[in-house]
Protein backbone atom coordinates (compact mmCIF):
# COMPACT_ATOMS: atom_id res chain seq x y z
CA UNK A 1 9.69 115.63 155.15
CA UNK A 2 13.62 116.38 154.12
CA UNK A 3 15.59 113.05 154.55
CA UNK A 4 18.99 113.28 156.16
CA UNK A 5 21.89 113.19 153.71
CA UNK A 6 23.71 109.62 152.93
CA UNK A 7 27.47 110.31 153.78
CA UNK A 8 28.31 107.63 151.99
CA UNK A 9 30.94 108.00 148.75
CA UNK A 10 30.64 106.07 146.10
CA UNK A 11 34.38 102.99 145.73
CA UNK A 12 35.06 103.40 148.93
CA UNK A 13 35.63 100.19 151.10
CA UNK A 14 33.77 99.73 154.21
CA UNK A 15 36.51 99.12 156.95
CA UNK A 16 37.06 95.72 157.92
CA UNK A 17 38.70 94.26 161.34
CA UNK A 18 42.08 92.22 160.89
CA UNK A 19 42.44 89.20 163.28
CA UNK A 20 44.78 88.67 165.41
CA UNK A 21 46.63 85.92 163.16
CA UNK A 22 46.54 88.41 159.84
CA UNK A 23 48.14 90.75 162.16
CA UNK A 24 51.07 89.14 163.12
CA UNK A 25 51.58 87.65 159.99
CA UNK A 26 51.88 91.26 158.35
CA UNK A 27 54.30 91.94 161.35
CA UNK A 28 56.19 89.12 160.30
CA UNK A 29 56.09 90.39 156.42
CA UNK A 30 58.00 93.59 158.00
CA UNK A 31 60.30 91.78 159.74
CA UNK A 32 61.14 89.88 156.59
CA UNK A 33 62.01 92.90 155.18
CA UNK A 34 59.20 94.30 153.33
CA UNK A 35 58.13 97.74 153.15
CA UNK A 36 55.46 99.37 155.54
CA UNK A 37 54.04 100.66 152.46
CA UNK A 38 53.75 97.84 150.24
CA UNK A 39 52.15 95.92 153.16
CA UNK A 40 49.92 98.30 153.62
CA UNK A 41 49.11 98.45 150.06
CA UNK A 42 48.27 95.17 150.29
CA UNK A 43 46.09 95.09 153.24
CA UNK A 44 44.30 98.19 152.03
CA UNK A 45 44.98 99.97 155.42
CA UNK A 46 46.94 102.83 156.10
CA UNK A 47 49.86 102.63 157.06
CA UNK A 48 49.05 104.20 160.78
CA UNK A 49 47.09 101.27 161.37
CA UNK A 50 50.40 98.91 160.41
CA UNK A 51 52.14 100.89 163.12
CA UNK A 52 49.94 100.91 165.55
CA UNK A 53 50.15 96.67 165.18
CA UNK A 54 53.79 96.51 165.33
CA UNK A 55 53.74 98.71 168.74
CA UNK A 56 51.76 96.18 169.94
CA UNK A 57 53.26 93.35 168.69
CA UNK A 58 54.44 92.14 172.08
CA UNK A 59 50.65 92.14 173.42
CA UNK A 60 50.06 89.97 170.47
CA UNK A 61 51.91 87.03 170.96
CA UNK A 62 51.81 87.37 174.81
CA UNK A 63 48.54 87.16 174.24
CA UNK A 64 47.97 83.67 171.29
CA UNK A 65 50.82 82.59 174.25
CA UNK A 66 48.20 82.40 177.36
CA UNK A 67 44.79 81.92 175.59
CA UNK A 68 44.46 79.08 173.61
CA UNK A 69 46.15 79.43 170.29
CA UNK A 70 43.47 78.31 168.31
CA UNK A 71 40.96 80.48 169.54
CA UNK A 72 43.19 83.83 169.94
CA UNK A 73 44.34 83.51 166.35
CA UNK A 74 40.85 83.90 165.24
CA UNK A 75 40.22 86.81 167.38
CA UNK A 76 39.95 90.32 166.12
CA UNK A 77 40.30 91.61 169.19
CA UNK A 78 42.98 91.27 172.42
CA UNK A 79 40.80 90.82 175.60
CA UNK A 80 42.31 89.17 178.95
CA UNK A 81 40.01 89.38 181.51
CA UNK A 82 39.43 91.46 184.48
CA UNK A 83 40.31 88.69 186.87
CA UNK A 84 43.79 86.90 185.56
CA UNK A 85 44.75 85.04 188.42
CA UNK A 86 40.93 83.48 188.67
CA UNK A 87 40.71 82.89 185.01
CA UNK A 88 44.36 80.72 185.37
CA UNK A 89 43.66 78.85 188.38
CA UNK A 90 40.14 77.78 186.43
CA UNK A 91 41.84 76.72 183.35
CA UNK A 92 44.29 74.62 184.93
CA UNK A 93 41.58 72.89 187.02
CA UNK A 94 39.56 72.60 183.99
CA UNK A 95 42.11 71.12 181.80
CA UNK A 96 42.98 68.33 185.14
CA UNK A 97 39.45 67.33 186.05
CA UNK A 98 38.51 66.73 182.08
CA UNK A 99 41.76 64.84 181.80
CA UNK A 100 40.22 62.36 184.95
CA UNK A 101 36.72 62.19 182.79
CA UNK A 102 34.52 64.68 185.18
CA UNK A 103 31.62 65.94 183.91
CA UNK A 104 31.59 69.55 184.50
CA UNK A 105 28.53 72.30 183.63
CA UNK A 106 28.44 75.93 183.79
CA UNK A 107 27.38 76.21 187.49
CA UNK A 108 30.23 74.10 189.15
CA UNK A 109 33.04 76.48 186.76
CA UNK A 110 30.84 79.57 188.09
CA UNK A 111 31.60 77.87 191.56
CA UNK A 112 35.42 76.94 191.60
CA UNK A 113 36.17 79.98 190.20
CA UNK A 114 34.32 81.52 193.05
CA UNK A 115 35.78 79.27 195.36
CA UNK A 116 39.54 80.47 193.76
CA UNK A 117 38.78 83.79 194.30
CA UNK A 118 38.21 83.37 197.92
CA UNK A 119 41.51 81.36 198.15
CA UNK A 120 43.10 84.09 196.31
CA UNK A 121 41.79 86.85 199.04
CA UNK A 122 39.18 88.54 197.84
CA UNK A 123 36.06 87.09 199.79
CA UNK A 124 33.83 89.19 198.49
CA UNK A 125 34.21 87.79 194.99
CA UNK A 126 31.36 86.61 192.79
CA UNK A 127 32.11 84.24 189.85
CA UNK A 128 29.19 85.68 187.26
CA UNK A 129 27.62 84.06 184.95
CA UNK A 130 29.04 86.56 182.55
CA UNK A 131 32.97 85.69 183.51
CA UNK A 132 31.91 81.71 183.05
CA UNK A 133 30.98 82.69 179.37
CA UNK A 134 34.02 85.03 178.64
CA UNK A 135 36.06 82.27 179.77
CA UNK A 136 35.26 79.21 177.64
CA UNK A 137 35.39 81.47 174.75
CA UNK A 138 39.06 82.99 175.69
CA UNK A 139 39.69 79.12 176.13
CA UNK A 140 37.64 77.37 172.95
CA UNK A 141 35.63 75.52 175.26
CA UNK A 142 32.03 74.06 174.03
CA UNK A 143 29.01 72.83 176.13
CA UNK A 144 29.91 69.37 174.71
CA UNK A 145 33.46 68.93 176.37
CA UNK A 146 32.13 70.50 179.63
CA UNK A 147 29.08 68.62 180.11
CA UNK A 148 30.28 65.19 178.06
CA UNK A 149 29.52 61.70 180.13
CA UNK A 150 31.56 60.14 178.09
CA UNK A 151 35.80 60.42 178.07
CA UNK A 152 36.00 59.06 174.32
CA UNK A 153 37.85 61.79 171.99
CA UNK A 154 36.01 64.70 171.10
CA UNK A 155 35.68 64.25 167.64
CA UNK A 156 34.40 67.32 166.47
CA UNK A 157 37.55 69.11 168.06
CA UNK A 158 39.68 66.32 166.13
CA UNK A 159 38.46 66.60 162.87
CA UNK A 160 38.63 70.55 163.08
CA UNK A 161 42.17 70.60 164.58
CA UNK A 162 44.22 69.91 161.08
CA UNK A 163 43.03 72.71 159.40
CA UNK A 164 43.29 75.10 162.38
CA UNK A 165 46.85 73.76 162.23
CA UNK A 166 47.41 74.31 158.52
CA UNK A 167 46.37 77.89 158.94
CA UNK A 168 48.90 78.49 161.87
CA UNK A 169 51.82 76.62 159.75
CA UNK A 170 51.09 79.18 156.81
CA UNK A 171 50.65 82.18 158.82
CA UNK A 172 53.45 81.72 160.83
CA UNK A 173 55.73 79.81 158.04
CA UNK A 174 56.87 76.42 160.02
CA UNK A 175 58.72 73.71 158.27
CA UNK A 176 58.03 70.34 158.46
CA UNK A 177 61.27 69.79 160.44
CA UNK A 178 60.35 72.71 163.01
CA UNK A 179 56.96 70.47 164.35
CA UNK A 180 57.41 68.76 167.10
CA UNK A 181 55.69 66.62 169.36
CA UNK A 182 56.39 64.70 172.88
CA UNK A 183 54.32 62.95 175.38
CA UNK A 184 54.48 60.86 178.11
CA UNK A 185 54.20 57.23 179.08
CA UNK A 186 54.68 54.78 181.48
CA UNK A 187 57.03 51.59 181.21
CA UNK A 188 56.67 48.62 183.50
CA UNK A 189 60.25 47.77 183.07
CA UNK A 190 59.81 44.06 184.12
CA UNK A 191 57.28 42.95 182.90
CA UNK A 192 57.64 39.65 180.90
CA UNK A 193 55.04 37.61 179.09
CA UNK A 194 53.61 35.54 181.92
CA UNK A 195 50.01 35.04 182.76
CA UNK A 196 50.68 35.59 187.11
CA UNK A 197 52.81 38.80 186.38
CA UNK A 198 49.94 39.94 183.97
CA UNK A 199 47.69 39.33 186.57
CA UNK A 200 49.55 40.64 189.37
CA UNK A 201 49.82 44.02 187.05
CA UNK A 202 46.32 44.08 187.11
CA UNK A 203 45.90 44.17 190.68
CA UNK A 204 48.29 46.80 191.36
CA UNK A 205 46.61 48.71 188.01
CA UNK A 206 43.55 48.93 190.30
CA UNK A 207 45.57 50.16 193.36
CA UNK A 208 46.64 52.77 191.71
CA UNK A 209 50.15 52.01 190.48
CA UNK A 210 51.86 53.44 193.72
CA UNK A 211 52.84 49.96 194.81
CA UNK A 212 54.70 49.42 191.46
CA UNK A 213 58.15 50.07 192.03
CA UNK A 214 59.87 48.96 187.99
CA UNK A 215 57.62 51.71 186.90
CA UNK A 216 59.22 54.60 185.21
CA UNK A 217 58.00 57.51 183.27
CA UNK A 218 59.29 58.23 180.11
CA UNK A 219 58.72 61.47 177.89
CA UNK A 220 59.68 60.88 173.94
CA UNK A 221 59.73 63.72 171.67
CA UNK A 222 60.01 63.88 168.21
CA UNK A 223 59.67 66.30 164.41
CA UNK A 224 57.55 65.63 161.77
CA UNK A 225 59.57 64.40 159.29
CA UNK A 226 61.38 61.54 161.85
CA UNK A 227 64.68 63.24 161.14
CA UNK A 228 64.91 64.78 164.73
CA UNK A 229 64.37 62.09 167.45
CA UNK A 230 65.59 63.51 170.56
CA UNK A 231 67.22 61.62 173.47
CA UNK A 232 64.42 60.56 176.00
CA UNK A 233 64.06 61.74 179.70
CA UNK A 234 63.18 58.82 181.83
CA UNK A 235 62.10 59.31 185.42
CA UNK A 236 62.66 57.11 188.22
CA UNK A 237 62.08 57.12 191.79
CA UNK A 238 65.51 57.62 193.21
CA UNK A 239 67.85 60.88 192.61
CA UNK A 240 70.92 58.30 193.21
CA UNK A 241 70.33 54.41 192.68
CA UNK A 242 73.20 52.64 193.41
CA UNK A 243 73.85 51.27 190.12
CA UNK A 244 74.65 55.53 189.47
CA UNK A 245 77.47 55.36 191.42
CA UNK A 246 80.97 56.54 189.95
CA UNK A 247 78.98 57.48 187.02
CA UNK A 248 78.43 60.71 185.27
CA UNK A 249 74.97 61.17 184.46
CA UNK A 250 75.40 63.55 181.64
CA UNK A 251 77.32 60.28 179.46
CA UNK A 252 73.82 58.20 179.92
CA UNK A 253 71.23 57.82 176.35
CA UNK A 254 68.50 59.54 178.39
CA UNK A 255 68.30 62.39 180.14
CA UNK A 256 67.39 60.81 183.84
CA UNK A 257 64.89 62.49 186.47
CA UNK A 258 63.55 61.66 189.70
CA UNK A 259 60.30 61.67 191.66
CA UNK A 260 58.66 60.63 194.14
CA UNK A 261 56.22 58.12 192.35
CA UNK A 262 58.38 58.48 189.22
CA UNK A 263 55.55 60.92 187.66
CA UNK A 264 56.04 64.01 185.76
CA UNK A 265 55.88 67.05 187.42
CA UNK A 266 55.71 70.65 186.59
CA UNK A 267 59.63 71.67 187.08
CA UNK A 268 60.78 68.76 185.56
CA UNK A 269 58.69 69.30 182.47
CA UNK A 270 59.51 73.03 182.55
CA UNK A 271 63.37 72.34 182.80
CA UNK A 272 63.37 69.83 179.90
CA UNK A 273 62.06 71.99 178.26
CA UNK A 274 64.74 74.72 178.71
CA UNK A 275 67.72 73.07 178.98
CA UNK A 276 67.16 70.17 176.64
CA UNK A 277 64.45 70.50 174.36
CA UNK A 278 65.34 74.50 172.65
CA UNK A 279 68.68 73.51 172.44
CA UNK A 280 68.49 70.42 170.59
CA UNK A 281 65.83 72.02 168.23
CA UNK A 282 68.05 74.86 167.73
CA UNK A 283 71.08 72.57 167.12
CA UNK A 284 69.18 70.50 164.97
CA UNK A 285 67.96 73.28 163.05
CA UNK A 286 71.63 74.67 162.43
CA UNK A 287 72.28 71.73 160.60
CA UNK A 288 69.44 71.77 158.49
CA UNK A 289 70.04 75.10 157.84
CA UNK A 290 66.82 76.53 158.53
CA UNK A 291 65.61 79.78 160.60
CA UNK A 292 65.93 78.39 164.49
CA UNK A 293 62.06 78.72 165.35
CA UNK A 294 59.67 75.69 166.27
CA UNK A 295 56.24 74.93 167.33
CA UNK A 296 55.92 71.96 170.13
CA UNK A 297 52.66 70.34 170.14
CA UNK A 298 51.03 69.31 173.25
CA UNK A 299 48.38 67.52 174.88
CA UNK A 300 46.14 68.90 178.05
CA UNK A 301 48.46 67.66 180.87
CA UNK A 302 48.46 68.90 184.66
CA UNK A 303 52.20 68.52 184.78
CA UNK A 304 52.66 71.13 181.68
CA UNK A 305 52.78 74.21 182.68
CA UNK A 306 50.96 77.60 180.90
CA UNK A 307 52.33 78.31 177.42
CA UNK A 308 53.56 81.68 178.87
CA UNK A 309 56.53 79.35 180.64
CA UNK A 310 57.20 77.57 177.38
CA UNK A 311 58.57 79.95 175.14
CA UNK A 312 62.30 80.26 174.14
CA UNK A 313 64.32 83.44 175.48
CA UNK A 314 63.68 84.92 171.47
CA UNK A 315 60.42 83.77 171.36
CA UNK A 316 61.03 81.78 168.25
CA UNK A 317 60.33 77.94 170.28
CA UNK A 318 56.79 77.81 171.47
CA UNK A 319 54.18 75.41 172.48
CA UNK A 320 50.81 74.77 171.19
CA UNK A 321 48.65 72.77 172.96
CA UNK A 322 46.24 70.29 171.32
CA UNK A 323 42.15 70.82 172.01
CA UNK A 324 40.87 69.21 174.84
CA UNK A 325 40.24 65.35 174.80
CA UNK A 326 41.71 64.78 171.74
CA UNK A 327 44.93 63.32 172.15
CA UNK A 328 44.06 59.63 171.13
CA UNK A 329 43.11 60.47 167.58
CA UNK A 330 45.30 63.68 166.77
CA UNK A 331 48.66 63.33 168.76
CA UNK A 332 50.80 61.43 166.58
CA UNK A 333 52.80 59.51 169.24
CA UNK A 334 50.01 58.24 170.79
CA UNK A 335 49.30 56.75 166.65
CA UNK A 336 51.66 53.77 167.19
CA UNK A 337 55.14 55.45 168.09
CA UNK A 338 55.00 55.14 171.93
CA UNK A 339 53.82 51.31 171.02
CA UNK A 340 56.52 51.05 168.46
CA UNK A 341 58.78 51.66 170.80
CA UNK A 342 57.35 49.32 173.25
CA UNK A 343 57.45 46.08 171.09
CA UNK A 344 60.91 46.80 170.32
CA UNK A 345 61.74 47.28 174.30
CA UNK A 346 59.92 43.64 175.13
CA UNK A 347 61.76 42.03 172.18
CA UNK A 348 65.23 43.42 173.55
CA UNK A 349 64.21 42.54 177.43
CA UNK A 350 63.81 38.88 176.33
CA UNK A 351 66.69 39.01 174.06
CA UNK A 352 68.25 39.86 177.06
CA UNK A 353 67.28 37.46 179.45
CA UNK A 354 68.31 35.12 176.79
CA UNK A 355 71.70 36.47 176.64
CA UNK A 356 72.56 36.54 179.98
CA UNK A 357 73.90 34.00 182.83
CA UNK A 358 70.75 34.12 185.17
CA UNK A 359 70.05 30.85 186.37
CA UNK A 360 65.79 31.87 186.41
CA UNK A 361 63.85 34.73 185.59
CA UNK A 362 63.13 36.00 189.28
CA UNK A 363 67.09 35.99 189.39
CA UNK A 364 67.17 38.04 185.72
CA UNK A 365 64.49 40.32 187.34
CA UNK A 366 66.33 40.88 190.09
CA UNK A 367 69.28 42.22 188.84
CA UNK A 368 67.99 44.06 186.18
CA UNK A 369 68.82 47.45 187.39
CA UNK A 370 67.96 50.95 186.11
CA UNK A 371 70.89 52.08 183.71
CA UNK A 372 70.85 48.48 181.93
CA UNK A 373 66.95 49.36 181.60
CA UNK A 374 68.42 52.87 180.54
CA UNK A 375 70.07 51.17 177.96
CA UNK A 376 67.38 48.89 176.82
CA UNK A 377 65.64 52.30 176.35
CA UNK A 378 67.88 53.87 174.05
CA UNK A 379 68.29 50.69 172.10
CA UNK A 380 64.41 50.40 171.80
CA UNK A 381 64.28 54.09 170.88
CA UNK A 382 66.93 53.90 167.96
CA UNK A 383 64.47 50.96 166.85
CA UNK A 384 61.64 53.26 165.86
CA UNK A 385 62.16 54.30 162.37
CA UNK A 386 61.92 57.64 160.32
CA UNK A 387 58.86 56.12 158.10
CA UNK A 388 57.39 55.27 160.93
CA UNK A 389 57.14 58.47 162.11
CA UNK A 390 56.30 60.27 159.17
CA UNK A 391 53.23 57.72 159.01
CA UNK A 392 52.30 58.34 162.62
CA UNK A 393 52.06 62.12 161.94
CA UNK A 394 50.42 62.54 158.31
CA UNK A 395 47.87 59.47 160.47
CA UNK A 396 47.20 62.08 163.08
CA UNK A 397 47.62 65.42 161.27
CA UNK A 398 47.96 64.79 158.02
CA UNK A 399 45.50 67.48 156.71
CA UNK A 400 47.71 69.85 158.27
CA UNK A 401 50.82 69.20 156.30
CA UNK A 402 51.19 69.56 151.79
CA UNK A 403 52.50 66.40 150.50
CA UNK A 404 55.72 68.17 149.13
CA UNK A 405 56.54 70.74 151.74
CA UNK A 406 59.50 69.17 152.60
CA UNK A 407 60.97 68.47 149.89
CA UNK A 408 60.21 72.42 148.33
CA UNK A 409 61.06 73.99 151.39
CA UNK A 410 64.08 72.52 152.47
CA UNK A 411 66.35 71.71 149.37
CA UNK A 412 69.83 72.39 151.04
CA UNK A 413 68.75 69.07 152.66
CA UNK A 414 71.20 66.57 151.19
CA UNK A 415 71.32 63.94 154.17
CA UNK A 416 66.93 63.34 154.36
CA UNK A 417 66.43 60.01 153.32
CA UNK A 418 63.84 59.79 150.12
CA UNK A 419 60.47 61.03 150.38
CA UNK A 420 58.13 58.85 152.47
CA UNK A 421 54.65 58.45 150.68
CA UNK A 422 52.91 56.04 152.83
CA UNK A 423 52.88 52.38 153.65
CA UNK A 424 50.63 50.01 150.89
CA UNK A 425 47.79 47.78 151.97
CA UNK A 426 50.60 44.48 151.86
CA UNK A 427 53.38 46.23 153.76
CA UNK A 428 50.50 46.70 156.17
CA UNK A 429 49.37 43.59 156.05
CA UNK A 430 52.56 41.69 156.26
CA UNK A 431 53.71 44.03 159.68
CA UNK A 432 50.50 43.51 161.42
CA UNK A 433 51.12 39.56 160.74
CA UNK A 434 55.17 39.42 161.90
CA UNK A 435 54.12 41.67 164.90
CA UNK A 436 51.25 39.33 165.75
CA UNK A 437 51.85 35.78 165.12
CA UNK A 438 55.44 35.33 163.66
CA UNK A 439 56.87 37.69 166.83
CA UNK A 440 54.89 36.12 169.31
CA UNK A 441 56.15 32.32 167.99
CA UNK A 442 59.49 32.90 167.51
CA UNK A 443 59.82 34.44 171.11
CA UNK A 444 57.64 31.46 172.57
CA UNK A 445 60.29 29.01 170.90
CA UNK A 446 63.27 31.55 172.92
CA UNK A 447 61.79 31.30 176.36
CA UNK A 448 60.20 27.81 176.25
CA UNK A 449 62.67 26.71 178.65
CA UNK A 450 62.46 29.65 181.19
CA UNK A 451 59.74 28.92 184.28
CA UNK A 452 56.84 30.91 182.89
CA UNK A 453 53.02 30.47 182.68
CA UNK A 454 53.03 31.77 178.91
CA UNK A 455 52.02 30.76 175.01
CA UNK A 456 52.08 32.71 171.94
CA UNK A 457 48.66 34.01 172.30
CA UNK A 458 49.95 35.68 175.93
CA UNK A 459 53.18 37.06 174.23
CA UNK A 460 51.15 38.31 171.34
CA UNK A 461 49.00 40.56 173.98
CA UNK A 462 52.49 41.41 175.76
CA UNK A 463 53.99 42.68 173.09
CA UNK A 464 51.13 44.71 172.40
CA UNK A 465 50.00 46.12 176.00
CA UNK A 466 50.03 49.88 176.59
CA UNK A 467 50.17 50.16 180.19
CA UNK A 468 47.82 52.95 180.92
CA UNK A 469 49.50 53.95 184.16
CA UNK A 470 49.78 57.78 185.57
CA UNK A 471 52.45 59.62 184.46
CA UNK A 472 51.23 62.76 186.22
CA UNK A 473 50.33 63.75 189.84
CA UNK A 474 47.17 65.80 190.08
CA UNK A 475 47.77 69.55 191.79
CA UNK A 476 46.07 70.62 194.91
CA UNK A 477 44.04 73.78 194.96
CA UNK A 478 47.03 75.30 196.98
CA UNK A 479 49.39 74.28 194.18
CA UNK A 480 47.23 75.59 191.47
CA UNK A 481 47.06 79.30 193.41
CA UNK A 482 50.17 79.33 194.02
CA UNK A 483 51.92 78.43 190.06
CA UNK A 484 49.03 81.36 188.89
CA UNK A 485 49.91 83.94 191.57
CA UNK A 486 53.92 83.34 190.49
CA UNK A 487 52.90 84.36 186.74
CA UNK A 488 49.93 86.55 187.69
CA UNK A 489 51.10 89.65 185.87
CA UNK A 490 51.69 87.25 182.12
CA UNK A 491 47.94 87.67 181.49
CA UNK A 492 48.73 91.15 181.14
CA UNK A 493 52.62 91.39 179.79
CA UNK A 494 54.68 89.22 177.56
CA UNK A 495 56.56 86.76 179.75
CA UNK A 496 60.34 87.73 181.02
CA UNK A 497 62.51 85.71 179.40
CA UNK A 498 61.18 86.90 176.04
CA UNK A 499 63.37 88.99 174.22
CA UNK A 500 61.27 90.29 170.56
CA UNK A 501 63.18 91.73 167.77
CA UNK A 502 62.67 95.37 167.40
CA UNK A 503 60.78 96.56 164.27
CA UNK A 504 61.89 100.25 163.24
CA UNK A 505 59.34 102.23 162.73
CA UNK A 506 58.40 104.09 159.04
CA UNK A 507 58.83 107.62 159.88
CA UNK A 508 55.25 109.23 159.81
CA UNK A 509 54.27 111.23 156.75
């Protein structure tokens, strides 16, 4: 019997597959002005195969933009699937109903996304079995956050984050100064340390915090490094109180909102975005003299929108959004920053009651307006300290980031303050005991004389409460449709407003 011949030459390579984040990071090489060749070279590809990348570098990014980051990074392959409009409705649901704590299972995803098709017009459509497993791996979702009882932080998804993170900070070469983060949370204005409010704000807690009308929402944002706090957007229930009259809202410390429970919603995330958040990063950046690009990070909201709508118009400001149920170990403002700011707000809303001529507190209550609580705000929000933040973020992501990155990368930096390396046990220590017992008595001793049911175990737990409220109203099934079938055709192009740099190409040889 004559075997068939071995084609196979002796040194040479077996091909490999390049994903998609070794792709655009050789694209990037080019565009940093290195040669097609060399990076070829490098690669060990020819340099066809480097052209054929950059033609498609706009598919690229469109597509790490609307599949999860993580996941499409790692992928060797670009896939969208067949049904984009199905697959976009689902993942918003998803994301909403896991942020609520429902269980969910393969069979009730195969169903909505049935049940979207129908809505969309196609009755005839069939969610498979098939589409249901294409889509939690386009999306990086596992059997345990889909079918967890439990809403306690995925901690496998947590403790893998960092170094997903890391990799995408390399590969796409981010500063320190060009990671951001923001997130929402809710501020009962009013509330002072007295054991009837506290209980009344547990009543209306329960009903659902409609009923609470000195609720506002607030969105922080800030960098890594603490250098780059931006203003705050605070959002109230009223377009125009009265205490806005003859004023001009563009000379107030936050950027003011309005809706109709004071919650975030899509537009008003998407404008902030646009018209406050890229240009302050780009100012920012300016100064720091550094390249004007910047990766947001974000948690699983309803009131986000896609990552296809968050993108600067040169593509160089994106978003990033964090894995699912994860937020309360890996989002660094949500590590003591948010409650930072909160202590300092309660210490400043006594301090002001203090201050002022109100002959009782219902009376100070009742003519504390919004802007002074605007003001209050911005005073609380200076309060928060660079250190602070750095320790927040290397808390939450501190894997991610080399001790000395900022200092290496960044020396035209003459104005950063000197290189944060953590808080010791006694600095620690001694914080935890001001905040707890030397805070709470020295306010008791303020307010002694004021008509409330209080102590300095009551103000302690004051000073400390994270109202939990809503900051977000959930989307209908009609709202969903519609915000998918407006974008429909991003699964399958780049969005509009990007503009990408084009890449000449090496003429062939």
């Amino acid at each position: 019997m004559i075997s068939k011949p071995h084609f196979i030459m002796a040194g040479v390579k077996r091909q490999r597959s390049y994903t998609v984040a070794e792709k655009l990071a050789a694209i990037d090489r080019v565009h940093n002005g290195e040669t097609q060749a060399k990076i070829s070279r490098d690669l060990g590809i020819a340099e066809s195969t480097l052209r054929g990348w950059i033609k498609n570098e706009t598919k690229l990014r469109s597509f790490v933009q609307n599949v999860d980051s993580e996941v499409s990074l790692e992928r060797k392959r670009v896939r969208y699937s067949a049904k984009p409009d199905v697959d976009k409705a689902l993942s918003t649901w998803f994301v909403q109903e896991r942020a609520k704590g429902t269980p969910l299972s393969g069979p009730i995803l195969q169903a909505q996304a049935t049940k979207f098709g129908t809505l969309m017009g196609d009755e005839t459509y069939q969610a498979s079995k098939g589409f249901i497993s294409r889509f939690k791996t386009r999306h990086g979702i596992s059997q345990v956050s889909i079918s967890g009882e439990s809403r306690s932080a995925n901690e496998t998804a947590a403790n893998e984050f960092p170094a997903k993170l890391k990799t995408i900070i390399e590969t796409e070469n981010y500063n320190e100064e060009q990671m951001y983060n923001c997130d929402e949370t809710a501020l009962f204005a009013k509330l002072l340390p007295d054991k009837t409010l506290a209980l009344k704000y547990e009543t209306q807690k329960t009903a659902g915090f409609k009923k609470i009308k000195d609720r506002v929402t607030l969105l922080f944002c800030t960098n890594k490094t603490g250098s780059h706090k931006l203003t705050p957007l605070l959002i109230g229930r009223f377009n125009n109180p009265r205490c806005f009259q003859h004023l001009n809202k563009a000379k107030l410390p936050v950027i003011y909102s309005s809706s109709k429970n004071a919650w975030m919603t899509r537009s008003i995330f998407e404008e902030w975005f646009h018209n406050s958040f890229v240009p302050a990063v780009r100012k920012h950046l300016r100064k720091k003299k550094l390249e004007p690009k910047a990766l947001l990070l974000l948690d699983n909201c309803p009131a986000h929108p896609p990552s296809e709508l968050l993108v600067s118009n040169d593509g160089q400001i994106r978003v990033l959004y964090l894995p699912f149920n994860t937020t309360s170990k890996i989002q660094p403002l949500d590590q003591g920053i948010i409650q930072n700011f909160k202590t300092n707000y309660r210490g400043d809303l006594v301090s002001e009651m203090i201050s002022c001529e109100s002959s009782s507190v219902s009376e100070f209550l009742k003519e504390l307006n919004i802007k002074e609580i605007i003001y209050l705000v911005k005073k609380a929000w200076d309060g928060v300290k660079q250190k602070s933040i750095e320790n927040c973020w290397m808390k939450a992501l501190g894997p991610a980031f080399s001790v000395n990155s900022c200092a290496s990368e960044n020396p035209n930096d003459t104005d950063s303050e000197p290189e944060f390396k953590g808080f010791t046990e006694e600095d620690i220590l001694l914080t935890k005991t001001q905040t707890k017992e030397d805070k709470g008595k020295f306010i008791f001793q303020l307010i002694k004389d004021f008509n409330l049911n209080t102590s300095p175990e009551i103000i302690n737990e004051w000073l400390e409460l994270n109202e939990n409220g809503s900051t977000t109203e959930d989307l209908t099934e009609e709202e969903i449709i519609t915000g998918c079938e407006t974008g429909s055709d991003c699964e399958r192009c780049p969005p509009a407003t990007v503009d990408l740099p084009k890449i000449p190409l090496a003429p062939q040889s």
